[in-house]
PDB file of N, CA and C in Angstrom:
ATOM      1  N   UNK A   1     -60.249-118.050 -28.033  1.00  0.00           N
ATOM      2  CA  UNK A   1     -59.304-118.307 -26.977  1.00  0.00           C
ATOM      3  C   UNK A   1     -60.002-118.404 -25.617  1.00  0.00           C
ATOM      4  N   UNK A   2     -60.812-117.326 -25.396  1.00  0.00           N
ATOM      5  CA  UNK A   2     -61.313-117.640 -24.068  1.00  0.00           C
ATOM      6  C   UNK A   2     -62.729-118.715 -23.701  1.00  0.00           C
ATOM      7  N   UNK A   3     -63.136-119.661 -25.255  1.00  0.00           N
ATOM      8  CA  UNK A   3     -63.372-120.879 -25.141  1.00  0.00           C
ATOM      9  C   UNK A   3     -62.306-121.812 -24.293  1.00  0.00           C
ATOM     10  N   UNK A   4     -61.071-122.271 -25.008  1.00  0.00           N
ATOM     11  CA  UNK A   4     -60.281-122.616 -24.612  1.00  0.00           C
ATOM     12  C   UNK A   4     -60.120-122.539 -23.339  1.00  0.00           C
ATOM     13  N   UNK A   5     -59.874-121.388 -22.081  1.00  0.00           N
ATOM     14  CA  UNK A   5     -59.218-121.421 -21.508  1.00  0.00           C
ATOM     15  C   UNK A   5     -61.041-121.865 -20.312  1.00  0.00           C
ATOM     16  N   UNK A   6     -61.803-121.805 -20.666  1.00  0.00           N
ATOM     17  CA  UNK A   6     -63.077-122.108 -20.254  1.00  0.00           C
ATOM     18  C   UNK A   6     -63.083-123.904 -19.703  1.00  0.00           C
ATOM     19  N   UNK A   7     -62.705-124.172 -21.507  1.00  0.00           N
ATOM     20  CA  UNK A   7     -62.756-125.696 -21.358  1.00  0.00           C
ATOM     21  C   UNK A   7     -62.036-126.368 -20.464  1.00  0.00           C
ATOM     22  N   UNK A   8     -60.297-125.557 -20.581  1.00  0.00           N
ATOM     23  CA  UNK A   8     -59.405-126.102 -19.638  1.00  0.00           C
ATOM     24  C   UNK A   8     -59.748-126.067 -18.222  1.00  0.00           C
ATOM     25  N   UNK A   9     -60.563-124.940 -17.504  1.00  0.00           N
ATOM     26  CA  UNK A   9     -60.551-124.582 -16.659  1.00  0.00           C
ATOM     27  C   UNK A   9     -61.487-125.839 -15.965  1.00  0.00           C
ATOM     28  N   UNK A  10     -62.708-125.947 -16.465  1.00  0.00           N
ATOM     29  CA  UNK A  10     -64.059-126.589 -16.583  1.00  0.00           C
ATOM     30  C   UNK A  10     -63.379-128.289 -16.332  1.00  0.00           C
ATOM     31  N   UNK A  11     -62.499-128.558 -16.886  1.00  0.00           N
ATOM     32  CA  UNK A  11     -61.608-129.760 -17.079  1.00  0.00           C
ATOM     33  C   UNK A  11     -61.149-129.771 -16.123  1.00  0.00           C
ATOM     34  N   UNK A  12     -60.421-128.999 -15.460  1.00  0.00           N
ATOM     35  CA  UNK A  12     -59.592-128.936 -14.094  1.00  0.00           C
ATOM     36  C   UNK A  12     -60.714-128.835 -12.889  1.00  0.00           C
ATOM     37  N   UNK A  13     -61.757-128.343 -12.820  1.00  0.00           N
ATOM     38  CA  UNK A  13     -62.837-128.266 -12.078  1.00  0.00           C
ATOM     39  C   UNK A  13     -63.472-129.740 -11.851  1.00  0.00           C
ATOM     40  N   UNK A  14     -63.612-130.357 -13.026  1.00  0.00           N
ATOM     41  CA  UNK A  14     -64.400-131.659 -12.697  1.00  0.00           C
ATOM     42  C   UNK A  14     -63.019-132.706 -12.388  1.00  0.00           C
ATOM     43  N   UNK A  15     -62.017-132.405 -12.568  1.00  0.00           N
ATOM     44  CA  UNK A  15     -61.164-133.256 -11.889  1.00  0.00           C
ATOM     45  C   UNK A  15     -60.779-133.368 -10.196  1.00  0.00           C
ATOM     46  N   UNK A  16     -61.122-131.792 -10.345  1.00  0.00           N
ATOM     47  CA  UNK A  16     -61.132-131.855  -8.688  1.00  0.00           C
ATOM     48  C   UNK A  16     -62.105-132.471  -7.887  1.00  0.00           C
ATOM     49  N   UNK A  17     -63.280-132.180  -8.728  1.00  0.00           N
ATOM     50  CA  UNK A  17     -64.483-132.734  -8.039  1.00  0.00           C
ATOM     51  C   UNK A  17     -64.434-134.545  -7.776  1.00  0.00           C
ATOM     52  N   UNK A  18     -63.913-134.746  -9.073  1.00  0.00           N
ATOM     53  CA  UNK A  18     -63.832-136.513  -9.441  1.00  0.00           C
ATOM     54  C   UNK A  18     -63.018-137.166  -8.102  1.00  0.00           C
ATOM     55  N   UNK A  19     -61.780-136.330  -7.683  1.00  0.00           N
ATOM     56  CA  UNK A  19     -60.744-137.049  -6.978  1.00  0.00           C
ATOM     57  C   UNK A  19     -61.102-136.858  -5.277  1.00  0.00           C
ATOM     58  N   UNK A  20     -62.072-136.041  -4.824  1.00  0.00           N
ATOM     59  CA  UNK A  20     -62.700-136.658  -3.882  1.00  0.00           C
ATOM     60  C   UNK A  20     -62.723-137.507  -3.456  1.00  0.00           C
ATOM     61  N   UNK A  21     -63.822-138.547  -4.549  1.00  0.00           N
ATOM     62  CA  UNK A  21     -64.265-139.991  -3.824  1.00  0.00           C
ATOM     63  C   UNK A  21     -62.925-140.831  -3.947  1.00  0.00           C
ATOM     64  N   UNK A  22     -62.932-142.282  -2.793  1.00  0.00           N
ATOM     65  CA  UNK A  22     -61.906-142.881  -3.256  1.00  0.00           C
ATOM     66  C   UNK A  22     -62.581-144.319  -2.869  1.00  0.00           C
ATOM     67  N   UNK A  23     -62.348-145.549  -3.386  1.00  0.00           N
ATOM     68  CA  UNK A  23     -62.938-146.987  -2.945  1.00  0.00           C
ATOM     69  C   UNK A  23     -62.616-147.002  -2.054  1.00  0.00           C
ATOM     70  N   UNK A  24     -63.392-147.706  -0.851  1.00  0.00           N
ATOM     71  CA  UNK A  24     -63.393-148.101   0.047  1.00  0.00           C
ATOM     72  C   UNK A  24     -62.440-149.589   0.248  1.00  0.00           C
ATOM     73  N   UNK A  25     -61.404-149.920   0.524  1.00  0.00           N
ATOM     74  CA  UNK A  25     -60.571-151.211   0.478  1.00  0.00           C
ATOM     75  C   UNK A  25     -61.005-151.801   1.256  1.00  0.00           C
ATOM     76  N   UNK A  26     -61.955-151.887   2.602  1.00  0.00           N
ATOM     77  CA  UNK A  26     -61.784-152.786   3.173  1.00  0.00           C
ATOM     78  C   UNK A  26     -63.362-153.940   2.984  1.00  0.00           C
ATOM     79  N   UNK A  27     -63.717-153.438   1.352  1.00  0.00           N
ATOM     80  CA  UNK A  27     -64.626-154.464   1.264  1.00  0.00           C
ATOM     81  C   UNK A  27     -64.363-154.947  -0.194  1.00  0.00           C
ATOM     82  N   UNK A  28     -64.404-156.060  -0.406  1.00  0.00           N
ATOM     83  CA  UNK A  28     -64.005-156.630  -1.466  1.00  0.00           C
ATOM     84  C   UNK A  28     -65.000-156.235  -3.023  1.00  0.00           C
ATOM     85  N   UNK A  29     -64.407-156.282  -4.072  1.00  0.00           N
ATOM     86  CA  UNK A  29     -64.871-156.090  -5.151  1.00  0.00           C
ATOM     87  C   UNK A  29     -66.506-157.021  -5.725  1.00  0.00           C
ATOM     88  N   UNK A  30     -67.357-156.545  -5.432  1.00  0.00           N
ATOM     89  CA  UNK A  30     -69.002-157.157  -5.507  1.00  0.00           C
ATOM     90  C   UNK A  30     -70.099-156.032  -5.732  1.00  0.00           C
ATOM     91  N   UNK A  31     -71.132-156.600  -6.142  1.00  0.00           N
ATOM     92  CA  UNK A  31     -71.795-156.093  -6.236  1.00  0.00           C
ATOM     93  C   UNK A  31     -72.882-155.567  -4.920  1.00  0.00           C
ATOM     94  N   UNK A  32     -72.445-154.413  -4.718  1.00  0.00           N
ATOM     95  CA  UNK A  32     -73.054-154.264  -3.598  1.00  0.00           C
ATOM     96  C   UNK A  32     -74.415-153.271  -4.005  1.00  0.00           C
ATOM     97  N   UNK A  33     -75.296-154.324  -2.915  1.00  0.00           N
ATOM     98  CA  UNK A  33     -76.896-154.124  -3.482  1.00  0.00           C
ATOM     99  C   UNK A  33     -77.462-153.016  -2.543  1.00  0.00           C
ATOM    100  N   UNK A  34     -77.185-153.119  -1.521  1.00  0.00           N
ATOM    101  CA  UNK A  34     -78.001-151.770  -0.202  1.00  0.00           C
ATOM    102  C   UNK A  34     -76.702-151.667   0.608  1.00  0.00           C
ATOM    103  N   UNK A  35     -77.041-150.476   1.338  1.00  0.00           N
ATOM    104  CA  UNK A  35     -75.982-149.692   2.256  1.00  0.00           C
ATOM    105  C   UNK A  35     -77.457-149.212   3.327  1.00  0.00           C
ATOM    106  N   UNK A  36     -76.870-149.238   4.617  1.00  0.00           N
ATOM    107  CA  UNK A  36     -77.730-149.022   5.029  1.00  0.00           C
ATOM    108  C   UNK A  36     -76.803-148.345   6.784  1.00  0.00           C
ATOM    109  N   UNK A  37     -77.582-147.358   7.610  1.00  0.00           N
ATOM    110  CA  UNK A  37     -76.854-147.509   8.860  1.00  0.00           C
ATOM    111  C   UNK A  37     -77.888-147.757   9.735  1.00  0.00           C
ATOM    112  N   UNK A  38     -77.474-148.415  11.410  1.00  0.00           N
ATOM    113  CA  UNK A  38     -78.275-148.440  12.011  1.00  0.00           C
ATOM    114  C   UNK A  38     -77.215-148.616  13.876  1.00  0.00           C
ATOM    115  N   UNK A  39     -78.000-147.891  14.370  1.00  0.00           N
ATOM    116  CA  UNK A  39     -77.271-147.968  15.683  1.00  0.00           C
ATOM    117  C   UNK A  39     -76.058-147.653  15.568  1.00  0.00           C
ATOM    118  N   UNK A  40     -75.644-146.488  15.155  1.00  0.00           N
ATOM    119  CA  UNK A  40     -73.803-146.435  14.520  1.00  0.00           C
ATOM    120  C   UNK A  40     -73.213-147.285  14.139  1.00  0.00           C
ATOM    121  N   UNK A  41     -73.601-148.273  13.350  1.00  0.00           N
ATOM    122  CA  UNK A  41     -73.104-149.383  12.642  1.00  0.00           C
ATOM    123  C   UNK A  41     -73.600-149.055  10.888  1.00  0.00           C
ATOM    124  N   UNK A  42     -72.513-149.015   9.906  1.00  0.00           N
ATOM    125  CA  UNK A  42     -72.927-149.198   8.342  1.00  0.00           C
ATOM    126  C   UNK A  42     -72.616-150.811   8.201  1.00  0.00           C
ATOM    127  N   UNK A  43     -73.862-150.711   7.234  1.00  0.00           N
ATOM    128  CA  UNK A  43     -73.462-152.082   6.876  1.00  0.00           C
ATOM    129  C   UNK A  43     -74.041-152.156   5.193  1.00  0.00           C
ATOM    130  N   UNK A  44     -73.189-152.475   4.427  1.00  0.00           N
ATOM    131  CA  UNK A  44     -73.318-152.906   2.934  1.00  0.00           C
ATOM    132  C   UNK A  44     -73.651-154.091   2.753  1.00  0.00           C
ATOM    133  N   UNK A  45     -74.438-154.578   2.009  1.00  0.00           N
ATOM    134  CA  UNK A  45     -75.380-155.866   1.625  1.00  0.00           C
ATOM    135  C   UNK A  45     -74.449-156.416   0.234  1.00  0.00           C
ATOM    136  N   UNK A  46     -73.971-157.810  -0.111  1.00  0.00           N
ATOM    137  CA  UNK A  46     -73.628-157.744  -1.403  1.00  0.00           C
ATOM    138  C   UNK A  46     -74.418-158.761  -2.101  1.00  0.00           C
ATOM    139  N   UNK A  47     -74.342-159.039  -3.223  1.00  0.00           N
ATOM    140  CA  UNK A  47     -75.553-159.680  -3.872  1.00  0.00           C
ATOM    141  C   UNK A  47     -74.842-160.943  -3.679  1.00  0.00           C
ATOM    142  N   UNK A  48     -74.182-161.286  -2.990  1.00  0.00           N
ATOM    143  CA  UNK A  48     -73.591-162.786  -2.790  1.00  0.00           C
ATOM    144  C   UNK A  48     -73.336-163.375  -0.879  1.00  0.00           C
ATOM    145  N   UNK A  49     -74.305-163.299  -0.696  1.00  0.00           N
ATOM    146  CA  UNK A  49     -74.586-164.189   0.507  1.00  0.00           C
ATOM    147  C   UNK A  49     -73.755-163.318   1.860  1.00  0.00           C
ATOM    148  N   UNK A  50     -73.105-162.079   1.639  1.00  0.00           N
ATOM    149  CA  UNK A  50     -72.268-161.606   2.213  1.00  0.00           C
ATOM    150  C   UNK A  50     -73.196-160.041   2.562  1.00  0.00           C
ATOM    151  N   UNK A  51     -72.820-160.124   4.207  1.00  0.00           N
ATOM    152  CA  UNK A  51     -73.518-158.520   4.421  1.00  0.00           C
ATOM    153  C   UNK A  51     -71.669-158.052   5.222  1.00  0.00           C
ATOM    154  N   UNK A  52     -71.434-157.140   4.938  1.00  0.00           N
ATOM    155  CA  UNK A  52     -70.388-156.083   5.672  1.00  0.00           C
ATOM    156  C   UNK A  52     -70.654-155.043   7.007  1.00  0.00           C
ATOM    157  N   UNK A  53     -70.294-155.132   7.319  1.00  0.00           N
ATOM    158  CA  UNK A  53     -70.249-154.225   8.960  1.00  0.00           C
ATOM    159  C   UNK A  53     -69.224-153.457   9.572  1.00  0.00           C
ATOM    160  N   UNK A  54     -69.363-152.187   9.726  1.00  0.00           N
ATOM    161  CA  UNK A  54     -68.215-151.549   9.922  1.00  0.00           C
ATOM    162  C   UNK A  54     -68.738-150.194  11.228  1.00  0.00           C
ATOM    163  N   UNK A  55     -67.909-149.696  12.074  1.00  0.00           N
ATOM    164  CA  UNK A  55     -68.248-148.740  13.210  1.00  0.00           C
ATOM    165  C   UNK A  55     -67.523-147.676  12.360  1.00  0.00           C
ATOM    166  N   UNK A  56     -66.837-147.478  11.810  1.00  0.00           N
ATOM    167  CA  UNK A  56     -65.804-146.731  11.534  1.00  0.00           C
ATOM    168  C   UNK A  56     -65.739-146.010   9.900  1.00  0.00           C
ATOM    169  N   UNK A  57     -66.158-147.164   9.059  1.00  0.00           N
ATOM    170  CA  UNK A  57     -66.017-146.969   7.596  1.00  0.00           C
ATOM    171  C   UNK A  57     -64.543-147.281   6.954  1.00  0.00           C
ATOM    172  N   UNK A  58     -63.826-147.894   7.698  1.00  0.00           N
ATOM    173  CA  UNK A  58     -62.779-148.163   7.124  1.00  0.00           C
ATOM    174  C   UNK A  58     -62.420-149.279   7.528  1.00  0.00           C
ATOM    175  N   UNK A  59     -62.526-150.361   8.931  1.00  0.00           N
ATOM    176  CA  UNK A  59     -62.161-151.548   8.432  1.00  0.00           C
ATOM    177  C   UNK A  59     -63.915-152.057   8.818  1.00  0.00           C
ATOM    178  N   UNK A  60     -63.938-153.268   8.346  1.00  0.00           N
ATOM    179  CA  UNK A  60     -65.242-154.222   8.100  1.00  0.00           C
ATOM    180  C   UNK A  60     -65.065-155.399   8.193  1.00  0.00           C
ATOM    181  N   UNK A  61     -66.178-156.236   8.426  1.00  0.00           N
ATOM    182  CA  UNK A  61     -66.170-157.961   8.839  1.00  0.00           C
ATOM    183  C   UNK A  61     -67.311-157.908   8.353  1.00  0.00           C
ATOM    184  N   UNK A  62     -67.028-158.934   7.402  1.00  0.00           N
ATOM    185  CA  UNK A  62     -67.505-160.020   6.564  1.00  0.00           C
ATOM    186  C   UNK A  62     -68.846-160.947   7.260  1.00  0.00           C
ATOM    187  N   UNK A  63     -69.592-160.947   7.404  1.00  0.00           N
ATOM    188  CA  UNK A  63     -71.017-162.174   7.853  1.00  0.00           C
ATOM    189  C   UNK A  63     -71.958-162.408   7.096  1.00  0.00           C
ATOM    190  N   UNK A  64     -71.828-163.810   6.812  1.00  0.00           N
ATOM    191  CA  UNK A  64     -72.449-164.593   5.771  1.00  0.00           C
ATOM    192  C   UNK A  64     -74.086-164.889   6.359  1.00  0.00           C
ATOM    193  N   UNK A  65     -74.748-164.554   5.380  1.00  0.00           N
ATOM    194  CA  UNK A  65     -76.648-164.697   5.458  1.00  0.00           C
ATOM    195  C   UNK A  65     -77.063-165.828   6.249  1.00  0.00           C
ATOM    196  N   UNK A  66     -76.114-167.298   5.090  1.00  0.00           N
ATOM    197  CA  UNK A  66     -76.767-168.416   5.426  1.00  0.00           C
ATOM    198  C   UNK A  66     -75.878-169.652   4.745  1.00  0.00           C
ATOM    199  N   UNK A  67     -76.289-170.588   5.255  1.00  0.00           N
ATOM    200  CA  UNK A  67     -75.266-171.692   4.756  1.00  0.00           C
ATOM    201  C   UNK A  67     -74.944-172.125   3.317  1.00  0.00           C
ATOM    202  N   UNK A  68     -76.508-171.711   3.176  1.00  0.00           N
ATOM    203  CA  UNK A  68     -76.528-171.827   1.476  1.00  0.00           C
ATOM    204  C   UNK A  68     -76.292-170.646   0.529  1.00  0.00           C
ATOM    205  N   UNK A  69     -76.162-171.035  -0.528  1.00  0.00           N
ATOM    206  CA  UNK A  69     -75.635-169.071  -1.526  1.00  0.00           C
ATOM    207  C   UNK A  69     -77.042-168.990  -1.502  1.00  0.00           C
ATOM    208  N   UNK A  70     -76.911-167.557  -1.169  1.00  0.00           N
ATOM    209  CA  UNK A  70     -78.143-167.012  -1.336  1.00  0.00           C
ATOM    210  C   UNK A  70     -77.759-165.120  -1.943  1.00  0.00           C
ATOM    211  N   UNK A  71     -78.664-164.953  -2.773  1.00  0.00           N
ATOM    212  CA  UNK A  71     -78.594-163.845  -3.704  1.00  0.00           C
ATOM    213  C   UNK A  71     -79.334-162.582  -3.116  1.00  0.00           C
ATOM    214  N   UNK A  72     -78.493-161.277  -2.177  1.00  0.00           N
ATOM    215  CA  UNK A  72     -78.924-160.516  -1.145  1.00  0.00           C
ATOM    216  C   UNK A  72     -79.678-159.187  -2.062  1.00  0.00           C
ATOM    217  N   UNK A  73     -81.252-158.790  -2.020  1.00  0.00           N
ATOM    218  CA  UNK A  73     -81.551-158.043  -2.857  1.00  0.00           C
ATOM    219  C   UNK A  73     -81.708-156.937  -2.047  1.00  0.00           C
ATOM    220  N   UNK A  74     -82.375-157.019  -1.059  1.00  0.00           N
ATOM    221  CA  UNK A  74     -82.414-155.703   0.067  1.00  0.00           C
ATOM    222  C   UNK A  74     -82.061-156.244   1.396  1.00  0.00           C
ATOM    223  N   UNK A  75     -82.525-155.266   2.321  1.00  0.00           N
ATOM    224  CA  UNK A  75     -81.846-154.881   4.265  1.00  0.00           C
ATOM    225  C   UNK A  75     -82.973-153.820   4.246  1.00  0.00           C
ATOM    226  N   UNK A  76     -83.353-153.702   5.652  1.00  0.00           N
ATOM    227  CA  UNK A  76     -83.821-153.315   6.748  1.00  0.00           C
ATOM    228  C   UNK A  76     -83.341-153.778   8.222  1.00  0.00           C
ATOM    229  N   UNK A  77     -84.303-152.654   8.638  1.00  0.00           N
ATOM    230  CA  UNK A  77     -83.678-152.692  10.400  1.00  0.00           C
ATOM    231  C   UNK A  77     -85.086-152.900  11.031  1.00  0.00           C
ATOM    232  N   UNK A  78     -86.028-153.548  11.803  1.00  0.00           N
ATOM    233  CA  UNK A  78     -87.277-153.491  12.706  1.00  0.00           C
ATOM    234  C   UNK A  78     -87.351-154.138  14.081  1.00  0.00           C
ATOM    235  N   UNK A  79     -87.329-153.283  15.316  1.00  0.00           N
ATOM    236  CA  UNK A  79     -87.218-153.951  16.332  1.00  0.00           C
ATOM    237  C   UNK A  79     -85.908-154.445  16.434  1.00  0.00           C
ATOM    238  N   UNK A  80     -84.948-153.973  16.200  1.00  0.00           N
ATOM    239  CA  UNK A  80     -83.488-154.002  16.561  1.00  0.00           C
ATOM    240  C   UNK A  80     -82.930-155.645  16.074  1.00  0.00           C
ATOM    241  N   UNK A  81     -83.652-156.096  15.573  1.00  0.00           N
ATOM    242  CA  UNK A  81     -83.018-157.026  13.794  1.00  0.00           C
ATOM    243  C   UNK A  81     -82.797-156.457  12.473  1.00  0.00           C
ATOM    244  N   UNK A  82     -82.196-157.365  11.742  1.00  0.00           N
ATOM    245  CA  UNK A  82     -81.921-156.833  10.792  1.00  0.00           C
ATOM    246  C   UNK A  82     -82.488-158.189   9.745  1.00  0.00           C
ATOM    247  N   UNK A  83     -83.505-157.386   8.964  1.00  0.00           N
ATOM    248  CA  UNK A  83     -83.961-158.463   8.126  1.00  0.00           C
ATOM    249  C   UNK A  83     -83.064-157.977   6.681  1.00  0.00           C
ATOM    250  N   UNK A  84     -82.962-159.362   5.985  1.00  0.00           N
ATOM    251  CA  UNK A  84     -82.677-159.698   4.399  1.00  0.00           C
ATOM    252  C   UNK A  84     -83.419-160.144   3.714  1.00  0.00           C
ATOM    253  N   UNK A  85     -83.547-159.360   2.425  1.00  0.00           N
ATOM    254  CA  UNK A  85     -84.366-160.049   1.575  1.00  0.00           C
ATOM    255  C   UNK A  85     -83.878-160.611   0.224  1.00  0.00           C
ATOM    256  N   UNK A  86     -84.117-161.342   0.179  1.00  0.00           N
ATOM    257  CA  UNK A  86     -83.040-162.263  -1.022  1.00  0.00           C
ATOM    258  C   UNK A  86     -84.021-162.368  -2.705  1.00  0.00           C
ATOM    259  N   UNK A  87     -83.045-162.716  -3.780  1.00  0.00           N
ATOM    260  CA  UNK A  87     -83.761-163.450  -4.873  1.00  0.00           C
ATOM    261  C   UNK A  87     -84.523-164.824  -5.159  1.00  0.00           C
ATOM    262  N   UNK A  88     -83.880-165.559  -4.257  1.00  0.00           N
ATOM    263  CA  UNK A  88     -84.373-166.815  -3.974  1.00  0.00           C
ATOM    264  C   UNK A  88     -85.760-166.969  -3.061  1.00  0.00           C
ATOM    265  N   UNK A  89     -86.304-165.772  -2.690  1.00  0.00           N
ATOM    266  CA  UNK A  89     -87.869-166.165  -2.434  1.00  0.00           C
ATOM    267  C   UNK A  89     -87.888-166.239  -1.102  1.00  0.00           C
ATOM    268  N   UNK A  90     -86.540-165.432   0.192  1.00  0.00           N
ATOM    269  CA  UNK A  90     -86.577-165.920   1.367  1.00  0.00           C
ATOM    270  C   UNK A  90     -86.166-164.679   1.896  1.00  0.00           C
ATOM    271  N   UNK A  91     -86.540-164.451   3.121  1.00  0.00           N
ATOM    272  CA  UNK A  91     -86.285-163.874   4.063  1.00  0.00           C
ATOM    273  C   UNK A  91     -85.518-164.019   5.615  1.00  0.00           C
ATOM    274  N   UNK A  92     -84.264-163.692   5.625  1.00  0.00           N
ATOM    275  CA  UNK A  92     -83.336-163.870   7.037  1.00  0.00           C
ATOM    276  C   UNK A  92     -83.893-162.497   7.854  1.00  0.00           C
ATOM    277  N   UNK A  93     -83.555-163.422   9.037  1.00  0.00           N
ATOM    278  CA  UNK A  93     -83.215-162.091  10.030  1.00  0.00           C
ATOM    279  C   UNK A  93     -82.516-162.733  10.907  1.00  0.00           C
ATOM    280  N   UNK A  94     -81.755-161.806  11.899  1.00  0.00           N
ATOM    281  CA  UNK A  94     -81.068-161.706  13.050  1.00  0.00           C
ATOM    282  C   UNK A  94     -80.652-160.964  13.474  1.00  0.00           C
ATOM    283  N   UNK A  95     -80.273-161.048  15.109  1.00  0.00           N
ATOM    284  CA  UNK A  95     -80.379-159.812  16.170  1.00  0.00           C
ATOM    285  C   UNK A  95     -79.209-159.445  15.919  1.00  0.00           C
ATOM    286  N   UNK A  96     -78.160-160.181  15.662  1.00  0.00           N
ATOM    287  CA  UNK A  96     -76.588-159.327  15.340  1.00  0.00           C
ATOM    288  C   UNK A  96     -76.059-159.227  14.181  1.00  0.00           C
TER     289      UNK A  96
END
């Protein structure tokens, strides 16, 4: 019995823990490759041509790499740019 009431307990413990986290809505469903902050700004990288930007963590704007799809593998920050590094063999940067 006092297995039982172990397991239940243990069960109720990791549920609490689980319901903590919650998705973030104001970025769309992707694969997001780096998270990164810089200058009180977060910004999430997604593996589809799309970096996210947010002051707050709850709403975000959308800014696209480059004209062409390009596949976002990492982010950094140097000298107050922000470089991308992609699958396609290229490297962006820009100051905003």
């Amino acid at each position: 019995m006092k297995k039982l009431y172990l397991i239940v307990a243990l069960l109720c413990f990791l549920n609490q823990a689980i319901a903590q986290w919650k998705k973030i809505s104001g970025i769309p469903s992707s694969h997001i490759m780096e998270l990164a902050v810089h200058n009180n700004m977060l910004y999430a990288a997604s593996d589809s041509n799309i970096i996210y930007k947010s002051n707050d963590g709850l709403n975000w704007n959308a800014v696209s790499v480059s004209g062409i799809p390009v596949e976002i593998t990492s982010m950094g920050f140097y000298n107050n740019k922000i470089y991308i590094g992609t699958a396609d063999i290229a490297v962006f940067n820009s100051a905003d």
